[in-house]
Each structure stands twice: as C-alpha cells, then as structure tokens.
N, C-alpha and C. Protein backbone atom coordinates (compact mmCIF):
# COMPACT_ATOMS: atom_id res chain seq x y z
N UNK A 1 -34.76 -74.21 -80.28
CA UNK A 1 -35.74 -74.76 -79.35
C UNK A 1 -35.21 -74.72 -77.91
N UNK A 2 -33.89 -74.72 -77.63
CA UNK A 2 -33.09 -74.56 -76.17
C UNK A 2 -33.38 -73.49 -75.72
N UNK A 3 -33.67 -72.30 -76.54
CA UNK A 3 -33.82 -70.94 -75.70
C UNK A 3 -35.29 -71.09 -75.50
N UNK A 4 -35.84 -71.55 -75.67
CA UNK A 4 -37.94 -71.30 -76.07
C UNK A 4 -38.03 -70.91 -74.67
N UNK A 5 -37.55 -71.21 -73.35
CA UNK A 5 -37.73 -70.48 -72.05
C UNK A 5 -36.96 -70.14 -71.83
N UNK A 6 -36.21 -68.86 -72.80
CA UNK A 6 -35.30 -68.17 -71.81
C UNK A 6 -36.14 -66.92 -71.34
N UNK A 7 -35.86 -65.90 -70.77
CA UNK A 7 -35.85 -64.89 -70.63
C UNK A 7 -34.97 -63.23 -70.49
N UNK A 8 -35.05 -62.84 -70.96
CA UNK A 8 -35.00 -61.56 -71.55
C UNK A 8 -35.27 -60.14 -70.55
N UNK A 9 -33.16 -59.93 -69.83
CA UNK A 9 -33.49 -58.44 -68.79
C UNK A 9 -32.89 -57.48 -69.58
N UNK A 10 -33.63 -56.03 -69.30
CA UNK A 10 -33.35 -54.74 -70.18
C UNK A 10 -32.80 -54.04 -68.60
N UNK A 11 -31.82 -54.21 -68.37
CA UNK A 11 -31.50 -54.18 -67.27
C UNK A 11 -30.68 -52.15 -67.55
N UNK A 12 -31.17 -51.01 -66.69
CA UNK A 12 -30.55 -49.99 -66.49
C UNK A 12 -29.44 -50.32 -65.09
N UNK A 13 -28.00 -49.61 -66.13
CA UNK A 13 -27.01 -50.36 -64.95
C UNK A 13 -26.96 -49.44 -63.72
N UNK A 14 -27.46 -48.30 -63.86
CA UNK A 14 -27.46 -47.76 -62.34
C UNK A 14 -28.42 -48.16 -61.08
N UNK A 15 -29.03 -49.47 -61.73
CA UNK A 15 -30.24 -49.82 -60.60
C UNK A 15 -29.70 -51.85 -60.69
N UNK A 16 -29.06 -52.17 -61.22
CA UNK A 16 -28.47 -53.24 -61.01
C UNK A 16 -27.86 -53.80 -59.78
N UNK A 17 -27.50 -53.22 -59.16
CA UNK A 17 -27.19 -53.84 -58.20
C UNK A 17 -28.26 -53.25 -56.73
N UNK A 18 -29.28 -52.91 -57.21
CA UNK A 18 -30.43 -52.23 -56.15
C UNK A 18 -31.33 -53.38 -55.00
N UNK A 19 -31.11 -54.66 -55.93
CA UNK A 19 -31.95 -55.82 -55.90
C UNK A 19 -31.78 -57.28 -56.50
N UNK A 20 -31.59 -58.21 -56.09
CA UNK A 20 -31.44 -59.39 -56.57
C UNK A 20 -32.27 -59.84 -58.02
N UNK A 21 -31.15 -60.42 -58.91
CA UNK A 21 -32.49 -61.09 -60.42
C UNK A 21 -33.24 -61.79 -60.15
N UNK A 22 -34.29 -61.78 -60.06
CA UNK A 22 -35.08 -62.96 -59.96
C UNK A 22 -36.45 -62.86 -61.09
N UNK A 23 -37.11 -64.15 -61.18
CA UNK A 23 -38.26 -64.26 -61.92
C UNK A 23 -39.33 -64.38 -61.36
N UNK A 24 -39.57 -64.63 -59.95
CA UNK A 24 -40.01 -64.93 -58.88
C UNK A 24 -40.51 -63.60 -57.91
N UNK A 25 -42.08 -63.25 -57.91
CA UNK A 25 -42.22 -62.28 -57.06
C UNK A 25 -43.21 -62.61 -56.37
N UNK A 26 -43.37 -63.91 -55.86
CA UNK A 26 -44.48 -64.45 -55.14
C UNK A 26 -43.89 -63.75 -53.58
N UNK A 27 -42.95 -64.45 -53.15
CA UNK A 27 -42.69 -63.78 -51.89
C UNK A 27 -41.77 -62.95 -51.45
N UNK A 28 -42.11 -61.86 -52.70
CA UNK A 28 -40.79 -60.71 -52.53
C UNK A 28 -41.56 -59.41 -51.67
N UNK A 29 -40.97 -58.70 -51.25
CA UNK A 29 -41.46 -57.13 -50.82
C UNK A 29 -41.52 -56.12 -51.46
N UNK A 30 -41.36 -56.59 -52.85
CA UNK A 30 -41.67 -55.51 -54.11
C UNK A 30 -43.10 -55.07 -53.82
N UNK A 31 -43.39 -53.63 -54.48
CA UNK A 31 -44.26 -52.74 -54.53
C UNK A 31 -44.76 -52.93 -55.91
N UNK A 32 -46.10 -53.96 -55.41
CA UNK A 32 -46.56 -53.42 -57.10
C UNK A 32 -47.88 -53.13 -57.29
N UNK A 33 -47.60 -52.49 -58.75
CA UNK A 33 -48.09 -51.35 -58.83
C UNK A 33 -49.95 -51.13 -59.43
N UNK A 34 -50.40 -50.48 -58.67
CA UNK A 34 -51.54 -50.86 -58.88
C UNK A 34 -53.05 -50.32 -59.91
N UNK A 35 -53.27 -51.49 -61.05
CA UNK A 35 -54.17 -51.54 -61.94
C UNK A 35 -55.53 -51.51 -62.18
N UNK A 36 -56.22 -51.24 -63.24
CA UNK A 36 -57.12 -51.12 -62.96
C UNK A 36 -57.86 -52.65 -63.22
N UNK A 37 -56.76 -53.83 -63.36
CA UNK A 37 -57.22 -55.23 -63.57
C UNK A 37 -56.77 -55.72 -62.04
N UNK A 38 -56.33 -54.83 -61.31
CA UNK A 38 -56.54 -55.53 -59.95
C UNK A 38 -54.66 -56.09 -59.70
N UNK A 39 -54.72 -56.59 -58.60
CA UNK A 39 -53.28 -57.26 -58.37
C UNK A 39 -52.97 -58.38 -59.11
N UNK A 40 -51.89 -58.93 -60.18
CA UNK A 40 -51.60 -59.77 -60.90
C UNK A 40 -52.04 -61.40 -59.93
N UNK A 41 -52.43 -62.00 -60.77
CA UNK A 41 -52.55 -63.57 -60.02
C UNK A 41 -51.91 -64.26 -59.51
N UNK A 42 -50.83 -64.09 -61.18
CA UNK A 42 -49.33 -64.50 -61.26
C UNK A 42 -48.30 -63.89 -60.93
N UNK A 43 -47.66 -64.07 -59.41
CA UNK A 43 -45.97 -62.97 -60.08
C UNK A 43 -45.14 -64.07 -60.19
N UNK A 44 -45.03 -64.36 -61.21
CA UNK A 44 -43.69 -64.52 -62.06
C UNK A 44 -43.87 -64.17 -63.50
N UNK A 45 -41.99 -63.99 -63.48
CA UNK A 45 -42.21 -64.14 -65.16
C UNK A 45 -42.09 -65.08 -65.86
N UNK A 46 -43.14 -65.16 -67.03
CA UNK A 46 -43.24 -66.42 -67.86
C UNK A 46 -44.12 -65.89 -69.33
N UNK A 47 -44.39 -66.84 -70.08
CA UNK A 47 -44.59 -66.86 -71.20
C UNK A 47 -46.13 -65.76 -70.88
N UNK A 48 -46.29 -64.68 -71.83
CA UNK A 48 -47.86 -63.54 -71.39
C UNK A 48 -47.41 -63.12 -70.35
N UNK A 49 -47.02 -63.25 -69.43
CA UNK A 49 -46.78 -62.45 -67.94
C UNK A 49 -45.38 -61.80 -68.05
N UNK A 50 -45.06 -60.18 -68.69
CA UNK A 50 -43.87 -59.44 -68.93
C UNK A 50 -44.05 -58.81 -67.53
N UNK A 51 -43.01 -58.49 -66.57
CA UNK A 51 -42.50 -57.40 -65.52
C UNK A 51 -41.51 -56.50 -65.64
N UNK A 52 -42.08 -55.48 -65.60
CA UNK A 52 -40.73 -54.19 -65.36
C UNK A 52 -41.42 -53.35 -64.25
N UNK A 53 -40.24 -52.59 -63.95
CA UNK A 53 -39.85 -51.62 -63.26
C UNK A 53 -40.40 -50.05 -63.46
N UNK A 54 -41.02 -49.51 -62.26
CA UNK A 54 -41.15 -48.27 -62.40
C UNK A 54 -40.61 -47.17 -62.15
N UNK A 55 -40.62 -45.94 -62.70
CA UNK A 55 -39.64 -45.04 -62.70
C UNK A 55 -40.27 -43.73 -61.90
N UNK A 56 -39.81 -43.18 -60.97
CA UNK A 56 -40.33 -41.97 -60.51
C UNK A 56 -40.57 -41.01 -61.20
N UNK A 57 -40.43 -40.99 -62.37
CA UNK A 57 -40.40 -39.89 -63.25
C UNK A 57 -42.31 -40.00 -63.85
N UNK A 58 -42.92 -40.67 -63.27
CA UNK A 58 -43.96 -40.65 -64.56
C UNK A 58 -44.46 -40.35 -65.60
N UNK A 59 -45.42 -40.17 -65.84
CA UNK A 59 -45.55 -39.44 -67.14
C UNK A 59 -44.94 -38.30 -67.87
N UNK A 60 -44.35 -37.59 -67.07
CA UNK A 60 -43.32 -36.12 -67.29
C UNK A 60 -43.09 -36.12 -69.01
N UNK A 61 -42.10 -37.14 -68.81
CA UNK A 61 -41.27 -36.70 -70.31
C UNK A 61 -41.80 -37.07 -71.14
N UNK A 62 -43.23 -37.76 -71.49
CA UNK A 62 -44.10 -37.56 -72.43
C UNK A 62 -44.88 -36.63 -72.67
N UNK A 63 -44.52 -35.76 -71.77
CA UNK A 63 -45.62 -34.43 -71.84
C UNK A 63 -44.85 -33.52 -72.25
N UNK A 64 -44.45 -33.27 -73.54
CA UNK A 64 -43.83 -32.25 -73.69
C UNK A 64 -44.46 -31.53 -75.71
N UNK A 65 -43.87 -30.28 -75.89
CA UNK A 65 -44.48 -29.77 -76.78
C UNK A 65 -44.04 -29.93 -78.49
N UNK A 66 -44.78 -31.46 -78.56
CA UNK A 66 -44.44 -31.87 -80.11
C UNK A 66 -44.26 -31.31 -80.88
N UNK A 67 -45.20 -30.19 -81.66
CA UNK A 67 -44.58 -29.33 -82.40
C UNK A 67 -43.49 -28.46 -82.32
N UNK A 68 -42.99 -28.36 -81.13
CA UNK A 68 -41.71 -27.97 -81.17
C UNK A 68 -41.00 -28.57 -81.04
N UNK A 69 -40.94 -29.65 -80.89
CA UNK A 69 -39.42 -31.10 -80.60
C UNK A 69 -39.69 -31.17 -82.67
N UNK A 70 -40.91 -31.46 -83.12
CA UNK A 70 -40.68 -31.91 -84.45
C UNK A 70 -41.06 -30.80 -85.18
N UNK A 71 -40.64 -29.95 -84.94
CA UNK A 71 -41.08 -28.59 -85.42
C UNK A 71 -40.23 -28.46 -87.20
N UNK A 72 -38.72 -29.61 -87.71
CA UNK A 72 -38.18 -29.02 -88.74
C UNK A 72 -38.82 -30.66 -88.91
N UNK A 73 -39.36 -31.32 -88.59
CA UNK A 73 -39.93 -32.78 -89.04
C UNK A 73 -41.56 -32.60 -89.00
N UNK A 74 -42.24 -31.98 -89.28
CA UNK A 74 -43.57 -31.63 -89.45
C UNK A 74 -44.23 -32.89 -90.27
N UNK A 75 -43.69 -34.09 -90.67
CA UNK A 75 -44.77 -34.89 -91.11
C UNK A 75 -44.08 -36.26 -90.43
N UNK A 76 -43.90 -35.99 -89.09
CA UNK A 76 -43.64 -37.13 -88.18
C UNK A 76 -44.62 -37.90 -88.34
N UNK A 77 -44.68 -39.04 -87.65
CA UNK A 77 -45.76 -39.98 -87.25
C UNK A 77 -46.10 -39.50 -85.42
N UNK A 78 -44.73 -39.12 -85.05
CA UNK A 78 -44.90 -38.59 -83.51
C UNK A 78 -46.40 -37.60 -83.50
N UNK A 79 -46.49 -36.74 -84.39
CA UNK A 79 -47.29 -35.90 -84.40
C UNK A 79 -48.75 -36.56 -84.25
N UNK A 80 -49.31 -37.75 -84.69
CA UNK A 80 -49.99 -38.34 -85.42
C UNK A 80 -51.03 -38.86 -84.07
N UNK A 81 -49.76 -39.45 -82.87
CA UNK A 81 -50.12 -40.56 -82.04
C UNK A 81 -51.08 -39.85 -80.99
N UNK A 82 -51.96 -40.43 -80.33
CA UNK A 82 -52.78 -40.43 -79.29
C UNK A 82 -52.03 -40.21 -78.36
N UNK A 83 -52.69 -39.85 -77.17
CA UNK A 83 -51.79 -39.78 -76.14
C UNK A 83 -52.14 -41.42 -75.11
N UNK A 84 -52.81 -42.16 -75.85
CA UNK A 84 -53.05 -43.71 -75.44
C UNK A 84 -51.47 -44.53 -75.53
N UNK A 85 -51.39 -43.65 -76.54
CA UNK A 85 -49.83 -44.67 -77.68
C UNK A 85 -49.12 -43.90 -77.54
C-alpha cells in the first residue's frame, strides 16, 4: 500500500541528463505534442494520466517489410496485427 503512488521512469540513458525529472508539466517549456483530443487538461503525472517522450524517428521503424523480417516465422502473430496495433 506504500508504493500505491509511486511512479514508474523508463528512462533511455542517453537522454537522461537532457532535462530535469519531474512529474510536473504545468509550467514547463516542454513541447507537447499535439492530438486529436486537443491539449491535455492535466500535465502531470498521476493515476490515468501516463507521459512519455517523443522520438524523431516516427513512424519509420514500423514501416518495414513483415514478410520478410518473419519470413522463416510465417505464423507470427506480427503478421496478423493492424497497422492501428
């Protein structure tokens, strides 16, 4: 019951020291990023309200040619998924 508010960073260590930890993005100069539910109400993090980080890379490395990545695994589930999921 001591942890029930902790929180939880998946922290990549080459961007660790880019920016201060915080849970708090009410009055930060972060860039965020914009939805089609509009600008969050809430910035912080808390219980329903998860934040991460975006990567310049976008969509890229999901776009690549499944049947040939699972080409000797032909009854993946990879094969299966939407491009939603």
């Amino acid at each position: 019951d001591r942890l029930k508010n902790s929180i939880i960073m998946i922290l990549d260590p080459d961007m660790i020291l880019l920016r201060p930890l915080t849970y708090d993005f009410t009055s930060s100069n972060v860039m965020i990023h914009r939805s089609e539910r509009g600008p969050p109400k809430v910035k912080k993090v808390m219980h329903g309200q998860p934040w991460a980080s975006l990567y310049a890379f976008g969509d890229g490395p999901f776009k690549q040619d499944l049947n040939y990545v699972f080409s000797n695994h032909t009854d993946s589930p990879a094969l299966k998924a939407t491009d939603d999921e």
